[in-house]
Protein backbone atom coordinates (compact mmCIF):
# COMPACT_ATOMS: atom_id res chain seq x y z
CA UNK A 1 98.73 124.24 122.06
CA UNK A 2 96.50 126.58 123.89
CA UNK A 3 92.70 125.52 122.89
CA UNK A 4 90.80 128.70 124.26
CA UNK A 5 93.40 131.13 122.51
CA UNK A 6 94.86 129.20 119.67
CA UNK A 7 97.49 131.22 117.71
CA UNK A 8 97.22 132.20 114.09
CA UNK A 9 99.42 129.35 113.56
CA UNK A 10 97.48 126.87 115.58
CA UNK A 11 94.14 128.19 113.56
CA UNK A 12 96.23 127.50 110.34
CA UNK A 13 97.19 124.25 111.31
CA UNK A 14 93.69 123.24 112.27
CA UNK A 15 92.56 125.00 108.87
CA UNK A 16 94.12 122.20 107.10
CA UNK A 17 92.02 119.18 108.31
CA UNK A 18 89.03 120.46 107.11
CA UNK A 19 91.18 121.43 103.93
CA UNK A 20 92.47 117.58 103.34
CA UNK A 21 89.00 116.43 103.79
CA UNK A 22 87.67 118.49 100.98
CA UNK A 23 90.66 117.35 98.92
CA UNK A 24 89.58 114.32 99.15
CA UNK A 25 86.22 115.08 98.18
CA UNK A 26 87.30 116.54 94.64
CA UNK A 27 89.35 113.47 94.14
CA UNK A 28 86.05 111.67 94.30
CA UNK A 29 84.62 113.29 91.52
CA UNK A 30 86.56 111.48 89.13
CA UNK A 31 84.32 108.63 89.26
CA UNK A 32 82.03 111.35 86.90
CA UNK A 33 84.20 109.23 84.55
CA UNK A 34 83.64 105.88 85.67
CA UNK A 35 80.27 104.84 84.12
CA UNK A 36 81.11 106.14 80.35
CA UNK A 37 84.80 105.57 80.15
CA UNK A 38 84.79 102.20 78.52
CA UNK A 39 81.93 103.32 76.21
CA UNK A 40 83.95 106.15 75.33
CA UNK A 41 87.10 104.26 74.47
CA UNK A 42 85.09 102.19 72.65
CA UNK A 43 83.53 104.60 70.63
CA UNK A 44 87.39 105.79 69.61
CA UNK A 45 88.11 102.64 68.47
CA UNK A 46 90.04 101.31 71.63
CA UNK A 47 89.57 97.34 72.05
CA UNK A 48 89.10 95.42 75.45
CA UNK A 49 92.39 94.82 74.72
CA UNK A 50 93.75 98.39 74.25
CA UNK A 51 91.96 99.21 77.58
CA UNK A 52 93.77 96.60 79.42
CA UNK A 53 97.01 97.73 78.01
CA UNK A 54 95.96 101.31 78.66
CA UNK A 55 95.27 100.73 82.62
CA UNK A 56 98.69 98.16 82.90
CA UNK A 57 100.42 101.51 81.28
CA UNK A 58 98.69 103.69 83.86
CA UNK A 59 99.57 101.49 86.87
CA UNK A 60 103.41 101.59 85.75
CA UNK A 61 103.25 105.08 85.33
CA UNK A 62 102.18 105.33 88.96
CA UNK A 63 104.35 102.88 90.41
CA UNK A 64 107.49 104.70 88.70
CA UNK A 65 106.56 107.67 89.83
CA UNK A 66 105.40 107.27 93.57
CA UNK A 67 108.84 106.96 94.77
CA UNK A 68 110.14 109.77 93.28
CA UNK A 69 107.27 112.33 93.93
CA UNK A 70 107.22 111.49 97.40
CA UNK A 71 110.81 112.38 97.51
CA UNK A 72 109.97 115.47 95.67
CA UNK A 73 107.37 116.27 98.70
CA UNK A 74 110.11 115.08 101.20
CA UNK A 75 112.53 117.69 100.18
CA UNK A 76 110.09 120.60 98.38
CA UNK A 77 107.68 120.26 100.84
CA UNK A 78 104.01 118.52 101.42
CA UNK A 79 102.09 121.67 100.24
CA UNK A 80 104.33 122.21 96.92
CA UNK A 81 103.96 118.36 95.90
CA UNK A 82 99.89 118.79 96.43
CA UNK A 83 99.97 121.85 94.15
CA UNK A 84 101.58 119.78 91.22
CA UNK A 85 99.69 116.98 91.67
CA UNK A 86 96.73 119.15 91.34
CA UNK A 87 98.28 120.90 88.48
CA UNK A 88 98.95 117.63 86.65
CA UNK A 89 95.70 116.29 87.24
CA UNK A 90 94.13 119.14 85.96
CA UNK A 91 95.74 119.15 83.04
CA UNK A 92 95.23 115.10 82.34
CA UNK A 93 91.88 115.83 82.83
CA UNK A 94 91.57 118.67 80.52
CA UNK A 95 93.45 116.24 77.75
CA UNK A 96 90.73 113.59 78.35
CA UNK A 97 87.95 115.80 77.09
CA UNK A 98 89.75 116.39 74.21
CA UNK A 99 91.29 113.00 73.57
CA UNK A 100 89.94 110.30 70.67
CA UNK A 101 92.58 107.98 70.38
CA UNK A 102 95.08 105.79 71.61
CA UNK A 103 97.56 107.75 71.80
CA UNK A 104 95.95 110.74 73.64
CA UNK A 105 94.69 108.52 76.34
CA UNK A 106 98.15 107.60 77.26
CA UNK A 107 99.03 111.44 77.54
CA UNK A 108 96.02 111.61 79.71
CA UNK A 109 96.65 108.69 82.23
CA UNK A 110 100.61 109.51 82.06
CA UNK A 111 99.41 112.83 83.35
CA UNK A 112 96.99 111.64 85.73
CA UNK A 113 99.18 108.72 86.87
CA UNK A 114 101.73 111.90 87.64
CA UNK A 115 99.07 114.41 89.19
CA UNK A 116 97.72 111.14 91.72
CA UNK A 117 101.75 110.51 92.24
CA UNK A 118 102.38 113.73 93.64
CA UNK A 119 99.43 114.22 95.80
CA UNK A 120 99.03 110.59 97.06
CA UNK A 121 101.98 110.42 99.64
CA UNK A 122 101.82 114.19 100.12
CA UNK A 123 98.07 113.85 101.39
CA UNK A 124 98.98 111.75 104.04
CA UNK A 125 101.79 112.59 105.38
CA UNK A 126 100.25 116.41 105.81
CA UNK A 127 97.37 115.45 107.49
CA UNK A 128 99.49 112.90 110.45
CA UNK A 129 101.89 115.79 110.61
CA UNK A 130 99.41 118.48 110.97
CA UNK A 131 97.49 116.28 113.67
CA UNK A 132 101.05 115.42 115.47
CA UNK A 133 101.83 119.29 115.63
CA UNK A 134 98.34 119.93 117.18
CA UNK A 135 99.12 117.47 119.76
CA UNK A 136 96.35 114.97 118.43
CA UNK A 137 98.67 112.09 116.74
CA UNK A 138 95.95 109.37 117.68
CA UNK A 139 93.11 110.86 115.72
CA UNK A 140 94.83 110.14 112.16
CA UNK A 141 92.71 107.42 111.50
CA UNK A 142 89.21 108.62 112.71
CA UNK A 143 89.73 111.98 110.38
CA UNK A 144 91.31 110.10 107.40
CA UNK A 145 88.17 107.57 108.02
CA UNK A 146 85.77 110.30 107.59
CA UNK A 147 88.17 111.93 104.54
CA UNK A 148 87.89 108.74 102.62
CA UNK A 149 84.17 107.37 103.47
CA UNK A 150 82.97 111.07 102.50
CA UNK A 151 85.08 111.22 99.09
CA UNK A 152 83.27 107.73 98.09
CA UNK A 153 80.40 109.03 99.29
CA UNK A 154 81.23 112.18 96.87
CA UNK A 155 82.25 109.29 93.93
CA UNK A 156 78.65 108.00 94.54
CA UNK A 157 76.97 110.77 93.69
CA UNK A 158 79.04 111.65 90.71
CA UNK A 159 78.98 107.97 89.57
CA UNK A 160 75.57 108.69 89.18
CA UNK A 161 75.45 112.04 87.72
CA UNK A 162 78.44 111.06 85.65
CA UNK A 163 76.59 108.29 84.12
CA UNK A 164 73.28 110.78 83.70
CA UNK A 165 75.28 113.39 81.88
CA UNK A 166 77.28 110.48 79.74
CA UNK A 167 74.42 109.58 78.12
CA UNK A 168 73.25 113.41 76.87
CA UNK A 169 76.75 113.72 75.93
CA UNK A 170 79.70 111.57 76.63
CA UNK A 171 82.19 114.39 76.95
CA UNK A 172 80.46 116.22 79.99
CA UNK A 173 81.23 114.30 82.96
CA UNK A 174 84.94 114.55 81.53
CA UNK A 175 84.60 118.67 81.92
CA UNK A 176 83.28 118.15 85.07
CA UNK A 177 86.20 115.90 86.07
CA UNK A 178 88.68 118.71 85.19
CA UNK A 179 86.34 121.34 86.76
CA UNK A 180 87.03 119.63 90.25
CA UNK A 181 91.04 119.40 89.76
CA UNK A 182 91.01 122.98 88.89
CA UNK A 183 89.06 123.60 92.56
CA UNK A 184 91.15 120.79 94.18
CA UNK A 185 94.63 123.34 92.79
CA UNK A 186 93.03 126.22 94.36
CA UNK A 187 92.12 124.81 97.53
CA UNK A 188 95.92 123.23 97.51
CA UNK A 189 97.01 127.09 97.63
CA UNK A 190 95.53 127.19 101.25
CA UNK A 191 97.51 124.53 103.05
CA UNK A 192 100.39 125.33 105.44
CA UNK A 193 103.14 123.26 105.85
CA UNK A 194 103.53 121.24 108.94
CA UNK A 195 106.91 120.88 110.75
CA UNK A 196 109.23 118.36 110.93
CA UNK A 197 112.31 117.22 111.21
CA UNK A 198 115.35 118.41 108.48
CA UNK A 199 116.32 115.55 106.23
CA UNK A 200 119.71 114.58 106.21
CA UNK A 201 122.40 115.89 103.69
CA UNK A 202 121.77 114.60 100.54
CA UNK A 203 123.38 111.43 99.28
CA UNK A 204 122.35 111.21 95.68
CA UNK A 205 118.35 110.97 95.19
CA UNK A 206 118.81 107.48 93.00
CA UNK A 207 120.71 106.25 96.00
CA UNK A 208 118.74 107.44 98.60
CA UNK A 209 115.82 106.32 97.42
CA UNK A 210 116.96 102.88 96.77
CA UNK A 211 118.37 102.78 100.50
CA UNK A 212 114.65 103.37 101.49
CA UNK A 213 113.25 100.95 99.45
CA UNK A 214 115.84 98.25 100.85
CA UNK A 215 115.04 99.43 104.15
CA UNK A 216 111.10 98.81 103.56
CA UNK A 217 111.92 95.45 102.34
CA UNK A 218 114.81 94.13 104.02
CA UNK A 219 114.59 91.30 106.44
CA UNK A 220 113.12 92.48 110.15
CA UNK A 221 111.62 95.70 108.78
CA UNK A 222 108.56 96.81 110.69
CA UNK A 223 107.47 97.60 106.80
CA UNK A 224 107.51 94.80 104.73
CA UNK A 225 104.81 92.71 104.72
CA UNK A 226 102.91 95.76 105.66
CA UNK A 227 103.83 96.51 101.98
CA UNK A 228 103.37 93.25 100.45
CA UNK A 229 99.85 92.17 102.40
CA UNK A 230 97.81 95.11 101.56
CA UNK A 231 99.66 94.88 97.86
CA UNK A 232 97.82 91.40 97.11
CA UNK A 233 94.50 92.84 98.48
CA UNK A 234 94.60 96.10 96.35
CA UNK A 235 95.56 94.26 93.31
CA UNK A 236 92.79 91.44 93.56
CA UNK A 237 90.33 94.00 93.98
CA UNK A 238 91.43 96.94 91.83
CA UNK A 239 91.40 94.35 88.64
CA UNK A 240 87.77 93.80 89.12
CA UNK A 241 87.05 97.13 88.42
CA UNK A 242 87.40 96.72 84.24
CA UNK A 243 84.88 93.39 85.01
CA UNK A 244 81.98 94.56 87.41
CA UNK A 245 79.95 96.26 83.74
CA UNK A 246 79.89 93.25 82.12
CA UNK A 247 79.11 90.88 84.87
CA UNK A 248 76.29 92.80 85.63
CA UNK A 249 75.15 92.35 82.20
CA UNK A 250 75.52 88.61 81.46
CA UNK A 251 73.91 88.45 84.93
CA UNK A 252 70.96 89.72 83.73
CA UNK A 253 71.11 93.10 85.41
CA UNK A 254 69.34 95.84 83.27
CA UNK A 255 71.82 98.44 81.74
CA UNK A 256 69.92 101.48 82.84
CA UNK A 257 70.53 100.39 86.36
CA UNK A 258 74.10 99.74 86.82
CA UNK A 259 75.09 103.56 87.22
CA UNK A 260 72.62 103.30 90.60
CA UNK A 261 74.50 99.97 91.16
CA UNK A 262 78.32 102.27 90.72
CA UNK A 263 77.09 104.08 93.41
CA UNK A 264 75.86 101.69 95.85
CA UNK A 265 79.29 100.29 95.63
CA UNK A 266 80.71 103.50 96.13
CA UNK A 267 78.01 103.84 99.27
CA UNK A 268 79.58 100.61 100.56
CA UNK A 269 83.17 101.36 99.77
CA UNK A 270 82.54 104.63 102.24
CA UNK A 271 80.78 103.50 105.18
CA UNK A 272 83.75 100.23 105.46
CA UNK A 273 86.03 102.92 105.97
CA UNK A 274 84.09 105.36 107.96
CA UNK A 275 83.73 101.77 110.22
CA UNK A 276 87.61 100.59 110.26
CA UNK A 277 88.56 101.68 113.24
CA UNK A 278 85.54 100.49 115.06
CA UNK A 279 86.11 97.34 113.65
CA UNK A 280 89.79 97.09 114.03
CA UNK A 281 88.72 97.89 118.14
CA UNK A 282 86.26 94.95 118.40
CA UNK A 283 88.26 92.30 116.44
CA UNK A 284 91.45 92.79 117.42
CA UNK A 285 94.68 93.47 115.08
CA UNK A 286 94.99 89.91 114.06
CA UNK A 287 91.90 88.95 113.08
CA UNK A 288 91.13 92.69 111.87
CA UNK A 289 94.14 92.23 109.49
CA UNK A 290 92.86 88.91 108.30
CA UNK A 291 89.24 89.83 107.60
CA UNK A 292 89.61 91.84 104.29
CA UNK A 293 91.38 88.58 103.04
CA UNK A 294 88.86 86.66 103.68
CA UNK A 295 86.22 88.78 102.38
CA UNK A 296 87.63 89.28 99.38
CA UNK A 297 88.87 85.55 98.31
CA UNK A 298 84.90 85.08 99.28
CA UNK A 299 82.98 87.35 97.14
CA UNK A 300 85.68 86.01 93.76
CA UNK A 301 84.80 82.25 94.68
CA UNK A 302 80.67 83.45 94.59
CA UNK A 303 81.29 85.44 91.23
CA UNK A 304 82.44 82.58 89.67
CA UNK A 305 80.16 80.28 91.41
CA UNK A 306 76.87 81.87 90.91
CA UNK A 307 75.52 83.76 88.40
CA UNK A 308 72.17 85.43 88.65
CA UNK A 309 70.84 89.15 88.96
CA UNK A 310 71.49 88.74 92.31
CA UNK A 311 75.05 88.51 92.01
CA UNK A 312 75.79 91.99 92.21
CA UNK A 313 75.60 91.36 96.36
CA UNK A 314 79.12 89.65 95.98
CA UNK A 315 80.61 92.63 94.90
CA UNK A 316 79.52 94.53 97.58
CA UNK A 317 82.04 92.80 99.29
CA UNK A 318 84.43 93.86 97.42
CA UNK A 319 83.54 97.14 98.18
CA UNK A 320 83.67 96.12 101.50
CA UNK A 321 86.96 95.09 101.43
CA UNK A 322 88.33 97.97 99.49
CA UNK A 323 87.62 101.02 101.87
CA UNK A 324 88.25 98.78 104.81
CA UNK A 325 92.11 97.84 103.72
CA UNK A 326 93.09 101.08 102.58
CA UNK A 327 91.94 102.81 105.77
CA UNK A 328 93.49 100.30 108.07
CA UNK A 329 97.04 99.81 106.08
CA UNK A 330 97.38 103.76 105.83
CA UNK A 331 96.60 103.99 109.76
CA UNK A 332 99.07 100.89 110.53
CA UNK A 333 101.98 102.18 108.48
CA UNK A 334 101.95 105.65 109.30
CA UNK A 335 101.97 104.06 112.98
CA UNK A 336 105.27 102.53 112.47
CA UNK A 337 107.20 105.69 110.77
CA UNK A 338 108.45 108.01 113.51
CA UNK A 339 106.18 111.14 113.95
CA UNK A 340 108.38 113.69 113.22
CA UNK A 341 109.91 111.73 110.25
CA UNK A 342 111.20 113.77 107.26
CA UNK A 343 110.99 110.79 105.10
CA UNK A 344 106.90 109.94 105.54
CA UNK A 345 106.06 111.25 102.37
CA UNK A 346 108.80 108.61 100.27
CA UNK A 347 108.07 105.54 102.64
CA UNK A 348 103.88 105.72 102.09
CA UNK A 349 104.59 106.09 98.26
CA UNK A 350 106.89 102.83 97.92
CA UNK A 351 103.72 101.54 99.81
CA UNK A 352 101.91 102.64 96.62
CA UNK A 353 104.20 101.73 94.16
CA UNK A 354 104.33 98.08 95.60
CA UNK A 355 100.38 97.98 95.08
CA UNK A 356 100.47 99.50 91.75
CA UNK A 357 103.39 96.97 90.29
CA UNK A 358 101.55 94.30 91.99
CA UNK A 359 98.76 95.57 90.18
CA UNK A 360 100.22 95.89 86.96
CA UNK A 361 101.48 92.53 86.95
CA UNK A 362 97.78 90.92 87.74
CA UNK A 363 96.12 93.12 84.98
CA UNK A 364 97.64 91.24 81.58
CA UNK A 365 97.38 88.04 82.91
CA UNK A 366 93.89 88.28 84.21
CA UNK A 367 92.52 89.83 81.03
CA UNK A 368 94.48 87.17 79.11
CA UNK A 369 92.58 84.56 80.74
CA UNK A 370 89.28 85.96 80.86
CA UNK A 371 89.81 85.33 77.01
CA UNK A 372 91.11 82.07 77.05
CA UNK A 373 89.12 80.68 80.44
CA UNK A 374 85.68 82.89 80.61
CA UNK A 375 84.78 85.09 82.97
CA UNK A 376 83.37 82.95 85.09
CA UNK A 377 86.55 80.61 85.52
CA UNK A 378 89.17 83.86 85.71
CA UNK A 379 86.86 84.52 88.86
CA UNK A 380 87.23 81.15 90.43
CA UNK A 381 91.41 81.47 89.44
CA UNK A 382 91.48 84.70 91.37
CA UNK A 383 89.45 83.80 94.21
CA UNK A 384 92.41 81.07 94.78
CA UNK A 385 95.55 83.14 93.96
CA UNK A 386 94.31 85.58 96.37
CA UNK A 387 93.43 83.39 98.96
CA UNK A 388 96.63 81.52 98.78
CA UNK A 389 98.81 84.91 98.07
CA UNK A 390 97.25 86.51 100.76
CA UNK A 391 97.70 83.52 103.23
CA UNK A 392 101.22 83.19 102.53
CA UNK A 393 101.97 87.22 102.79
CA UNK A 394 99.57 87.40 106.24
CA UNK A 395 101.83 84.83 107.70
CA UNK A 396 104.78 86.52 107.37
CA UNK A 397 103.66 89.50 108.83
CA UNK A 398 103.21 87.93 112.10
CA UNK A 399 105.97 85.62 111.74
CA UNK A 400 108.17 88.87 111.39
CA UNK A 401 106.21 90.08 114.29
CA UNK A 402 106.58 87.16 116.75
């Protein structure tokens, strides 16, 4: 494309960088949530319990749906499956400010679980394709880098404005929540759709979607343990999520400061991805792919280990971890689908749904024996599953490779 006198569809195209990066940004402000949800649920009656059954529901609901929704941007196009998932979102947002029990949370996260269905896939796969038909494949990862470090950036800030507002009234940072899906639907309006190439006739979705998942998974695919690796590392460190408040606590940590602590994480969690491909450059893939492992079986062994108002640092690596892996998986995967592929959208959300079932299947146990064990000791157990898991699924990614 002509850089000095780019076309109007050239100046679309580019318009939709900028575009994905401010989706992004909206997406962050969910974490206005974060700091008064389990308050909240408490306050409705909901026990630690409930909440754990609550979030297994919500990660089912996503891994159901990815599949399908990212055939539903595969064959309705990127830009229509970003305008429901806005939609949706919007509208499971606008239940939680209304919701006080049980049963109106679930309606909430099924919607939500839907809305982040639809748009997670579709994000993706627009940007790569947008940057492929501008003749700038390569920069995927710096610009989704910057996309994701600036949208925890954004979750920072509302982490701490969230938890500011929470404790006027608990309700606001919920109506600010559904304020930023209704901007993230408008700005959705303004994307255009990248080409590619036409999907084949269709074969039946159940059966075509089953023939992509076998494909992903079947012995010698350039996919699999890309799938199953970053799988073990999102679900080890997603679960700690429902444990980081009451750590904090019974490590002494004063309640009025663990909103500022939410956003340092978030802080961290931002400039690890900003930093991937820097770091991927200087280490090497190999050791690059094994460092978030590492990390992360790390900072579980010292949270069960140590205990002391100090202990917060071990999260941080967490946080580390967490922005590191999911910018270096989404760069390495969309590497290995071709780059006109009309199938991008379906293939990055059965990388989802194999985090979120992995997920799903961590979160009962876990919480089970936290009750049963202590805190402490569920901390140690993880800190070996994952370490072991993740060995065993690192190996056969290069094994595949050799």
């Amino acid at each position: 494309m002509n850089a000095q006198n780019p076309s109007a569809r050239e100046r679309a195209l580019r318009r939709n960088v900028p575009l994905s990066i401010a989706v992004k940004l909206l997406l962050g402000c969910f974490a206005f949530e974060i700091p008064i949800l389990v308050g909240l649920w408490q306050s409705c009656g909901l026990t630690m319990s409930d909440i754990t059954l609550l979030q297994a529901l919500f990660a089912l609901i996503m891994a159901g749906t990815n599949v399908p929704t990212g055939q539903f941007a595969d064959r309705m196009g990127r830009c229509a499956a970003l305008i429901v998932g806005a939609l949706l979102s919007a509208a499971g947002a606008g239940v939680y400010y209304i919701a006080d029990s049980f049963a109106l949370f679930l309606t909430a996260e099924l919607l939500l679980g839907l809305g982040f269905s639809f748009a997670g896939g579709a994000d993706q796969a627009l940007l790569q394709e947008t940057l492929s038909e501008l003749g700038r494949p390569s920069d995927f990862g710096r610009v989704w880098g910057i996309a994701k470090s600036y949208g925890y950036y954004v979750m920072a800030a509302a982490s701490v404005l969230g938890g500011w507002l929470g404790s006027y009234n608990v309700r606001t940072p919920l109506l600010c929540a559904f304020v930023s899906m209704c901007l993230m639907l408008l700005l959705a309006c303004f994307f255009v759709e990248p080409e590619r190439d036409e999907l084949p006739e269709r074969s039946g979705v159940l059966r075509e979607m089953w023939e992509l998942i076998s494909d992903c998974f079947s012995k010698g695919s350039s996919l699999r343990w890309l799938m199953v690796y970053p799988a073990v590392l999102f679900a080890f460190n997603q679960v700690g999520l429902w444990f980081y408040q009451p750590y904090l606590e019974l490590s002494g940590v004063p309640s009025a400061y663990i909103g500022g602590l939410f956003a340092l994480f978030q802080v961290v969690t931002a400039a690890s991805s900003r930093q991937t491909e820097g770091i991927t450059r200087r280490l090497g893939e190999r050791r690059a792919v094994l460092l978030p492992l590492v990390v992360l079986a790390t900072s579980w062994l010292l949270l069960g280990g140590v205990l002391c108002w100090g202990s917060f640092v071990f999260i941080l690596l967490q946080q580390f971890a967490r922005g590191y892996t999911d910018v270096l998986f989404s760069v390495a995967v969309n590497a290995r689908i071709p780059e006109r592929s009309p199938v991008r959208a379906t293939l990055l959300s059965v990388q989802a749904t194999s985090q979120q079932v992995l997920y799903a299947l961590v979160l009962l146990p876990v919480g089970w024996c936290a009750d049963c064990a202590g805190m402490l000791n569920t901390f140690l157990i993880i800190g070996m599953t994952v370490l072991l898991g993740g060995a065993w699924t690192y190996r056969g990614l290069y094994r595949e490779a050799s």
